[in-house]
Protein backbone atom coordinates (compact mmCIF):
# COMPACT_ATOMS: atom_id res chain seq x y z
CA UNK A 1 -13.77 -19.94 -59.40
CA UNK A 2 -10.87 -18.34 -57.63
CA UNK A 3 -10.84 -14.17 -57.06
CA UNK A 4 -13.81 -11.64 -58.50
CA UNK A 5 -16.71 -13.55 -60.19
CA UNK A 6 -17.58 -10.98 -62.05
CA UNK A 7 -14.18 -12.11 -64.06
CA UNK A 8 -16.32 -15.10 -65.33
CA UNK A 9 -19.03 -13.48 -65.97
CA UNK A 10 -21.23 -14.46 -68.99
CA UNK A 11 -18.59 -17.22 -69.56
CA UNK A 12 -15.76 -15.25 -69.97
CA UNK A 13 -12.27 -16.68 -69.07
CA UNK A 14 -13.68 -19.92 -69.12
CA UNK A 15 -13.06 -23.35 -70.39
CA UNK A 16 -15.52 -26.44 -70.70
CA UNK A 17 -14.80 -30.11 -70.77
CA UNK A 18 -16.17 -33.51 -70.52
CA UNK A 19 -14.03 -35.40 -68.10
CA UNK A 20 -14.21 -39.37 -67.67
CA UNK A 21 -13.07 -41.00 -64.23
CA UNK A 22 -12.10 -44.12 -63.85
CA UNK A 23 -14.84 -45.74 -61.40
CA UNK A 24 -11.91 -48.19 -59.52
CA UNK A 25 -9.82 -45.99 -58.49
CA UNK A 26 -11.62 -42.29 -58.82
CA UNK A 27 -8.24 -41.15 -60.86
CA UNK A 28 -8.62 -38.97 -64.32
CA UNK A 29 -8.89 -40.84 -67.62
CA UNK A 30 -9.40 -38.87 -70.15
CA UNK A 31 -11.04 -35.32 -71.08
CA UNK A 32 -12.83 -34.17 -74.55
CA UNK A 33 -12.97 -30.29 -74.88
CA UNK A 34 -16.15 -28.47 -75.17
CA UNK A 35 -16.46 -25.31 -76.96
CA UNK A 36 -18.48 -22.55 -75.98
CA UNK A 37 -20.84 -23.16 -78.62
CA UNK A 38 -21.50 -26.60 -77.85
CA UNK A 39 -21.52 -25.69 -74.19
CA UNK A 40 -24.41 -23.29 -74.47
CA UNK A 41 -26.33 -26.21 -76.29
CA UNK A 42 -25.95 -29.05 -73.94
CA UNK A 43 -26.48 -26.60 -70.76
CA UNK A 44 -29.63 -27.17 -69.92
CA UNK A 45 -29.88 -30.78 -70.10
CA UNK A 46 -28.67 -30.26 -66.16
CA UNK A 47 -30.05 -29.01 -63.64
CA UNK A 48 -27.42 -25.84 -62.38
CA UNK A 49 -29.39 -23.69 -61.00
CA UNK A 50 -27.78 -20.18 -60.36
CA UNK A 51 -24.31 -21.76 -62.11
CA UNK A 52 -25.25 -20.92 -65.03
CA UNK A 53 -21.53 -21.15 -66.58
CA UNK A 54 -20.57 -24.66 -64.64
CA UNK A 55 -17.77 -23.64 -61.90
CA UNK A 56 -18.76 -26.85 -60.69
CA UNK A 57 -18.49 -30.13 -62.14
CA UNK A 58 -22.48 -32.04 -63.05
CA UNK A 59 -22.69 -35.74 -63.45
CA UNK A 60 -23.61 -36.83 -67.37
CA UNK A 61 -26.16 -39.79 -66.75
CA UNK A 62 -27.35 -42.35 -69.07
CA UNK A 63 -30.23 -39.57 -70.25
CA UNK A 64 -27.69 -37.06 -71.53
CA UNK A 65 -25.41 -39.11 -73.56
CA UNK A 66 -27.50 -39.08 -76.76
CA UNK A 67 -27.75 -35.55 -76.91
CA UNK A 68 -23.66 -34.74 -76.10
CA UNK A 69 -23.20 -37.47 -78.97
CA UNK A 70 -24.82 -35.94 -81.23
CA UNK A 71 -23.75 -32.01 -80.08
CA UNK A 72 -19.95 -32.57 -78.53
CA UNK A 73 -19.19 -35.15 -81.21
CA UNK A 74 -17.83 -36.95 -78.40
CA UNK A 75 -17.29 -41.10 -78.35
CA UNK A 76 -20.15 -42.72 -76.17
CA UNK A 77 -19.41 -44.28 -73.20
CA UNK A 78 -17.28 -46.79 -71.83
CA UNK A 79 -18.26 -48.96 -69.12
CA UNK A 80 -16.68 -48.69 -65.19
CA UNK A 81 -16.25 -44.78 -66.13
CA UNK A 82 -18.13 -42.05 -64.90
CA UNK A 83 -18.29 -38.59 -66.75
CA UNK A 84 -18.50 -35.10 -65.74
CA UNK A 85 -19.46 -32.06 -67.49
CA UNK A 86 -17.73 -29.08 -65.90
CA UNK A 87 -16.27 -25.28 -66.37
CA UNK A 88 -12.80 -24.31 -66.05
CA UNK A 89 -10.98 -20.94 -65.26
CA UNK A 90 -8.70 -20.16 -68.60
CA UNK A 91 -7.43 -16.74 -67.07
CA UNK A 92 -5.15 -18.25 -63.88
């Protein structure tokens, strides 16, 4: 996250998302938002270590899926995709 972390803080001025990629050609194919709520539910199903509020992006594998189903509400996964869980600034 760009400028003072402490901006982001606790989650603050943040965003979440589940992003899908298309595995041919690595471009963007669709995102499903993620509220803070569900966020905070689905969290530690990764491994972030100190990130606690995902400035990075963290791969969703096949063991996750069941669980953001059932939380996110999300559709399941389509094949030749890969999916991402990751934090966003909202404040730029």
């Amino acid at each position: 996250m760009p400028g003072d972390p402490a901006r982001y803080a606790d989650g603050q001025n943040m965003g979440w998302r589940l992003v899908s990629l298309n595995d041919s050609d690595e471009q963007l194919s669709d995102t499903f938002p993620v509220s803070r709520e569900q966020f905070i539910r689905v969290r530690d199903l990764f491994d972030y270590g100190d990130d606690e509020w995902f400035a990075d992006s963290y791969l969703v594998t096949a063991e996750h899926w069941s669980q953001l189903i059932e939380v996110l509400g999300c559709p399941p996964p389509e094949p030749d995709r890969s999916y991402f869980l990751e934090g966003y600034a909202t404040d730029l």
